[in-house]
Protein backbone atom coordinates (compact mmCIF):
# COMPACT_ATOMS: atom_id res chain seq x y z
CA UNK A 1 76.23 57.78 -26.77
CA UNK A 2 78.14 54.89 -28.44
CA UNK A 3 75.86 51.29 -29.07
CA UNK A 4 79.41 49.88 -26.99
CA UNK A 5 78.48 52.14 -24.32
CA UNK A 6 74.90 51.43 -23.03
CA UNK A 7 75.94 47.83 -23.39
CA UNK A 8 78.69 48.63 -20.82
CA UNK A 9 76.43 50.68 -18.62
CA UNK A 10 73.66 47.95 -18.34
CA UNK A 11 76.06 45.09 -18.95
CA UNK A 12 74.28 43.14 -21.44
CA UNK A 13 75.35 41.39 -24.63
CA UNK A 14 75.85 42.76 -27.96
CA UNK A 15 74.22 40.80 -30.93
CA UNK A 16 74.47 41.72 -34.78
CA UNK A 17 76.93 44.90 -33.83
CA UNK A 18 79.67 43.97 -35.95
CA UNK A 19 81.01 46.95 -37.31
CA UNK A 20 78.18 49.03 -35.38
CA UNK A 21 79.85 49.09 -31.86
CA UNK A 22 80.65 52.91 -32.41
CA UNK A 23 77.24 53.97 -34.20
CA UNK A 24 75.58 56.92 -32.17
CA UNK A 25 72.27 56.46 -30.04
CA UNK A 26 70.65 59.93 -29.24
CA UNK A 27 67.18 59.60 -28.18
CA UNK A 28 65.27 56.15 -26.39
CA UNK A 29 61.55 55.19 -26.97
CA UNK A 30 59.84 52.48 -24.75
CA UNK A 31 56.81 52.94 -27.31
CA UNK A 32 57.93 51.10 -30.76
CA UNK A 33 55.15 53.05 -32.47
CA UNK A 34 57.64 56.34 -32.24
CA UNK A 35 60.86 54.70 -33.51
CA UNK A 36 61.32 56.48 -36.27
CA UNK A 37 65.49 56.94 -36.54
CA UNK A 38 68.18 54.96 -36.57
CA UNK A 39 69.57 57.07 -33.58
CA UNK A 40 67.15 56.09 -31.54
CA UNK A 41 67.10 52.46 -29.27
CA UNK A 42 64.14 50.68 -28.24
CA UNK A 43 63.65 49.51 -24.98
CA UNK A 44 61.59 46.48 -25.59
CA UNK A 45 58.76 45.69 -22.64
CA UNK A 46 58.82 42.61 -21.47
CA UNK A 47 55.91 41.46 -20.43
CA UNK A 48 56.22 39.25 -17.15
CA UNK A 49 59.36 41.97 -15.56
CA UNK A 50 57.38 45.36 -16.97
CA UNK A 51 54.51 44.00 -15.11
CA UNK A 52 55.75 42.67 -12.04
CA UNK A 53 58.43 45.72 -11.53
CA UNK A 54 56.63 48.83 -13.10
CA UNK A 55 52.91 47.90 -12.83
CA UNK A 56 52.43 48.02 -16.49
CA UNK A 57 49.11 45.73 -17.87
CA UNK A 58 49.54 42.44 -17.43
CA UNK A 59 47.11 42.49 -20.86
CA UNK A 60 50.08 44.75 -22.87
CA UNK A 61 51.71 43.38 -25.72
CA UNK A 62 55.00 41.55 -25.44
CA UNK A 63 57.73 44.77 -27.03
CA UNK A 64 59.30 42.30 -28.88
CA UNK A 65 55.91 41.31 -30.79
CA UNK A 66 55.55 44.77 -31.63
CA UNK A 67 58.65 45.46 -33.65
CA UNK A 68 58.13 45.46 -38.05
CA UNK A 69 61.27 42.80 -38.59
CA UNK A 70 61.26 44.70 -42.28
CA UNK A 71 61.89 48.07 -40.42
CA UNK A 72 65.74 49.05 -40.61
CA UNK A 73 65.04 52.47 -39.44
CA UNK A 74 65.92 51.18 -35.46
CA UNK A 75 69.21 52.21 -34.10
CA UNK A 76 69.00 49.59 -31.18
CA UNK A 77 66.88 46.82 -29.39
CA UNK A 78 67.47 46.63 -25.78
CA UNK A 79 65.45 43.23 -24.97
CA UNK A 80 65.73 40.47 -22.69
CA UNK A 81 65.09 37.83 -25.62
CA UNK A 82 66.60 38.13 -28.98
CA UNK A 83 64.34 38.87 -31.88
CA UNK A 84 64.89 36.02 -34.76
CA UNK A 85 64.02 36.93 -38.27
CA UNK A 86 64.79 40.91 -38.39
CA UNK A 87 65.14 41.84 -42.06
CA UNK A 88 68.34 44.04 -41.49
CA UNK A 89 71.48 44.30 -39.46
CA UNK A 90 69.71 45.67 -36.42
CA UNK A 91 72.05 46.29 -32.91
CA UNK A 92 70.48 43.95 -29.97
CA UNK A 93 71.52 44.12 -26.71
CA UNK A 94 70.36 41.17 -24.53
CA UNK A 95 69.87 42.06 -20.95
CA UNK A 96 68.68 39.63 -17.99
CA UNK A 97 66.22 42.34 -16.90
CA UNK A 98 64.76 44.99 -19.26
CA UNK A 99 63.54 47.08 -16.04
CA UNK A 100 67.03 47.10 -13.85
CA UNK A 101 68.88 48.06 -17.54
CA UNK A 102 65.94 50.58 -18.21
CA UNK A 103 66.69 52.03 -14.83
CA UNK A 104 70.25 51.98 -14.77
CA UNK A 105 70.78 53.81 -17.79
CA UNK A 106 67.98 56.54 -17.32
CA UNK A 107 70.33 57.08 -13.83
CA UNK A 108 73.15 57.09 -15.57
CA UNK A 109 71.86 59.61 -18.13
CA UNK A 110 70.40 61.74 -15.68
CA UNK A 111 74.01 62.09 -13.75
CA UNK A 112 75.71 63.45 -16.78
CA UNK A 113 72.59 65.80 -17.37
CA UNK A 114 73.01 69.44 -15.98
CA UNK A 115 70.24 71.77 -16.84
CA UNK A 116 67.00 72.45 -14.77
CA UNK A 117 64.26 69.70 -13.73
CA UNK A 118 61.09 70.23 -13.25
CA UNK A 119 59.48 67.81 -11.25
CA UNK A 120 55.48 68.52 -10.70
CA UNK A 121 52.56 66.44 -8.44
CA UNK A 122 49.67 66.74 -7.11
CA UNK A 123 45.84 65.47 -6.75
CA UNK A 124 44.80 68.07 -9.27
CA UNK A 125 46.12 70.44 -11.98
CA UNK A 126 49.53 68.55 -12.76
CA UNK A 127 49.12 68.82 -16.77
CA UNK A 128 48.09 72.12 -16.76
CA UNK A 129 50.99 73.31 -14.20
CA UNK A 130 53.63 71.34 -17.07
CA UNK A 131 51.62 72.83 -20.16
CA UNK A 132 51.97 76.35 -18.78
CA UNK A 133 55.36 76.33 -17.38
CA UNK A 134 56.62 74.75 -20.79
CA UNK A 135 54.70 77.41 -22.45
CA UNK A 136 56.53 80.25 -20.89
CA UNK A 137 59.58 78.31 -21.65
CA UNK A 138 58.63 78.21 -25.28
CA UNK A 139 61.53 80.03 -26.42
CA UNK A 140 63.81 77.11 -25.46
CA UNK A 141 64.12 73.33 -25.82
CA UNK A 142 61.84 71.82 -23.68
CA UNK A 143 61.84 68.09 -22.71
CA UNK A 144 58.05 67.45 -21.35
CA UNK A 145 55.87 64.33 -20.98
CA UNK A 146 54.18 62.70 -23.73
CA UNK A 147 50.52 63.49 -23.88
CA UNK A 148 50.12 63.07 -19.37
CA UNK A 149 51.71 59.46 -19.21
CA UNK A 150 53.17 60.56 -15.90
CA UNK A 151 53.85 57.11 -14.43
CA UNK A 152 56.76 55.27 -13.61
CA UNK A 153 57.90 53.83 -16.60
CA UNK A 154 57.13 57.37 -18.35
CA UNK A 155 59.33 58.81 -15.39
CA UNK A 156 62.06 57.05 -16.33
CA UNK A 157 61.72 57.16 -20.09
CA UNK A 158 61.93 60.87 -19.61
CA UNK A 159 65.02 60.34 -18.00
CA UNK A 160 66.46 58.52 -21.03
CA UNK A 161 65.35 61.47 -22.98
CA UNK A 162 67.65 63.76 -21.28
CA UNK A 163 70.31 62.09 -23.42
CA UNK A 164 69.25 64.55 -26.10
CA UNK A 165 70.41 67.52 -23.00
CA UNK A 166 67.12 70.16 -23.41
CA UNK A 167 67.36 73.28 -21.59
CA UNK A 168 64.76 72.58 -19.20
CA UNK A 169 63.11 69.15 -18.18
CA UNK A 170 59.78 69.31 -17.29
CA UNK A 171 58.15 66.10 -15.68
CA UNK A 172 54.91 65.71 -14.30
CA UNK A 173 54.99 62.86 -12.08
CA UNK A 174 51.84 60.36 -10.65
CA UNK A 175 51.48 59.32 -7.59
CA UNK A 176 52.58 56.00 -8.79
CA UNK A 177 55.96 57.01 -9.55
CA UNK A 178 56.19 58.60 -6.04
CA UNK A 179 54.58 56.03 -3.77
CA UNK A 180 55.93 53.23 -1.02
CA UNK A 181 56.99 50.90 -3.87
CA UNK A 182 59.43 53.41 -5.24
CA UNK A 183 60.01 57.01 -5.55
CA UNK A 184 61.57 57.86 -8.46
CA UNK A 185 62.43 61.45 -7.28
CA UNK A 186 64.62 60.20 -5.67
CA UNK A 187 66.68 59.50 -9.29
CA UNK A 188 65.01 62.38 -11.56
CA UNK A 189 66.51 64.87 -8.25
CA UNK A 190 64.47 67.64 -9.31
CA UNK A 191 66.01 71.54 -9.25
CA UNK A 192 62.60 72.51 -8.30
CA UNK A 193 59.69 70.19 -7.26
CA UNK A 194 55.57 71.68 -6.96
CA UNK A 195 52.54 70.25 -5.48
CA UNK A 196 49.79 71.78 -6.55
CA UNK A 197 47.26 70.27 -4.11
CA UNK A 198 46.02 67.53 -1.98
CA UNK A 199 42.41 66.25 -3.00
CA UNK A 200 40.68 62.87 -3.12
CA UNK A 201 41.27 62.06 -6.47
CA UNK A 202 42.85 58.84 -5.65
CA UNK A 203 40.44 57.60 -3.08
CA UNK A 204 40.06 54.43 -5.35
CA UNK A 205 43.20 53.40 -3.80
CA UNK A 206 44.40 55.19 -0.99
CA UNK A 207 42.01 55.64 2.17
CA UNK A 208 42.65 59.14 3.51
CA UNK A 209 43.51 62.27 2.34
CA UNK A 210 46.55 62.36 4.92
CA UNK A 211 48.03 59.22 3.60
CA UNK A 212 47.58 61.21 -0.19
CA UNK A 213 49.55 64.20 1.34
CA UNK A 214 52.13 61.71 2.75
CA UNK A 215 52.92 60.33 -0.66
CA UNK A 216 52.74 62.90 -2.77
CA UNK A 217 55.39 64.59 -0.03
CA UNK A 218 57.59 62.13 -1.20
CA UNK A 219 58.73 64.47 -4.18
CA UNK A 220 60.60 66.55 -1.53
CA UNK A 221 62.80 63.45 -1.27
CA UNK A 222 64.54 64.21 -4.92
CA UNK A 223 65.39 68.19 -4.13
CA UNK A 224 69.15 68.85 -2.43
CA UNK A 225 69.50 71.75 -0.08
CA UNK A 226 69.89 74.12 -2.88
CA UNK A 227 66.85 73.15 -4.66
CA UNK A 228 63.62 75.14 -4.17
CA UNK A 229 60.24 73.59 -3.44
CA UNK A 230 56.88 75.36 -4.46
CA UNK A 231 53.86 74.44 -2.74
CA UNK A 232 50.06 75.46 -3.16
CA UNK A 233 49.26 76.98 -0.11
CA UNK A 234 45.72 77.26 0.21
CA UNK A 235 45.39 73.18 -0.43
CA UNK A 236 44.77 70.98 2.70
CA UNK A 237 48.06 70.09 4.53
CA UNK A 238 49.92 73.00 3.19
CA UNK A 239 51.85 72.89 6.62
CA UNK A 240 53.00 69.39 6.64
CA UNK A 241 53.94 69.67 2.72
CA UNK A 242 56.06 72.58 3.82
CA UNK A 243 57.30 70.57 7.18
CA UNK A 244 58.31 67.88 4.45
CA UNK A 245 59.97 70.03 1.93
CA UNK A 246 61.86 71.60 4.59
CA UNK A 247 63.68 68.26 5.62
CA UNK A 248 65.23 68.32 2.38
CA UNK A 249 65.79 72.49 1.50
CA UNK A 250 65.46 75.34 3.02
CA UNK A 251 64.33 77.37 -0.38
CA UNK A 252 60.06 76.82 0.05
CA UNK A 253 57.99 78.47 -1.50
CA UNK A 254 54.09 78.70 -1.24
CA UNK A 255 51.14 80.36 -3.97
CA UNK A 256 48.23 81.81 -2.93
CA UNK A 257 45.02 83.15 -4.87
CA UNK A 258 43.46 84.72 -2.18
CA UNK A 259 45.28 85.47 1.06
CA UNK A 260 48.41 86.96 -0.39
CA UNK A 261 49.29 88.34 -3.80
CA UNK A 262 51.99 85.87 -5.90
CA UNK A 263 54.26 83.72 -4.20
CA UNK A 264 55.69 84.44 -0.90
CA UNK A 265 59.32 83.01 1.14
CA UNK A 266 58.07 80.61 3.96
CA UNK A 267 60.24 80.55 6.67
């Protein structure tokens, strides 16, 4: 993707492009500490917007403070204020909101993306669901989360990452990138989305178990009526995550350890 086309997409303004309007951008980082290409743009955090729209620390660093103004080896800044005193010809594009650019693109990437998704939630067991499904997919390119940074943001970073087109994407996803602020399933539209249980892990912020199973139901939202949902079904409210999932496909699967032997077609 051209530097002249994600300023298009997100409609900001070019600064110190001359001549670099055409240079290539294939991968995105929202973490400066893993630029390490000139392909690669960096969506800087601001601090007040990442905050207020993403939940993000109102204690983390302003992006822009973050960035080496020596360090050439950037391909891009995508930033809401310029960044004075960089050392080299560095591409900036200025946007009035670093979250609504952030999002548009990673949409806009995800459209022209065609290979499986993977979307994964659940109260318990979501790492270890990604770690082993990517691990029989070893034998292929793989786009996973970093380390289990499985909240918005991450969602939608992931989503930029698709730019580099993986055979399978495969995205563990919090209950904060699913819940009544925003459900970003609803833009990753998962091929296939699991929930591997319903617990009371997050009784620090959400009172009952049934408002748990409500949200994390939410993932159903993302899958079209060809995609296929897989649901634990020996967790609590197995039959209203399947009464959900069915809303949205007719391709549900459940898994069982005990009563039945590998997965089964519910119907």
């Amino acid at each position: 993707m051209y530097v002249k086309e994600i300023a298009e997409i997100v409609k900001g303004r070019l600064m110190d492009a001359v001549g670099q309007e055409n240079h290539i951008i294939n991968d995105f980082e929202t973490i400066y500490g893993f630029v390490k290409s000139k392909n690669t743009a960096y969506f800087s955090p601001n601090k007040v917007t990442w905050a207020k729209e993403l939940g993000r620390s109102k204690n983390a660093p302003e992006g822009n403070d973050l960035i080496d103004k020596s360090n050439g080896n950037i391909g891009l800044i995508i930033t809401e204020n310029y960044v004075e005193g960089m050392e080299h010809n560095v591409p900036q594009l200025i946007v009035d909101d670093s979250v609504k650019a952030l999002k548009t693109l990673a949409i806009h990437i995800r459209n022209q993306f065609h290979n499986p998704v993977i979307a994964i939630t659940g109260s318990m067991g979501k790492s270890s669901t990604r770690m082993l499904i990517s691990s029989l997919l070893q034998d292929y390119h793989v786009l996973e989360n970093r380390g289990n940074n499985n909240i918005r943001a991450a969602i939608y970073a992931n989503m930029l990452k698709l730019i580099k087109n993986p055979d399978y994407a495969v995205i563990e996803t919090s209950l904060n990138a699913i819940n009544n602020k925003e459900n970003t399933a609803i833009y990753l539209r998962p091929d296939i989305a699991i929930v591997t249980g319903i617990g009371a892990a997050h009784f620090s912020t959400f009172q009952s178990l049934e408002q748990i199973a409500e949200l994390k139901a939410r993932i159903f939202k993302g899958l079209n009526h060809n995609g296929i949902a897989i649901i634990n079904g020996e967790t609590m409210f197995a039959d209203y995550l399947k009464d959900k999932a069915l809303e949205s496909t007719q391709n549900v699967l459940t898994y069982h350890k005990r009563t039945y032997c590998g997965f089964r077609f519910f119907s």
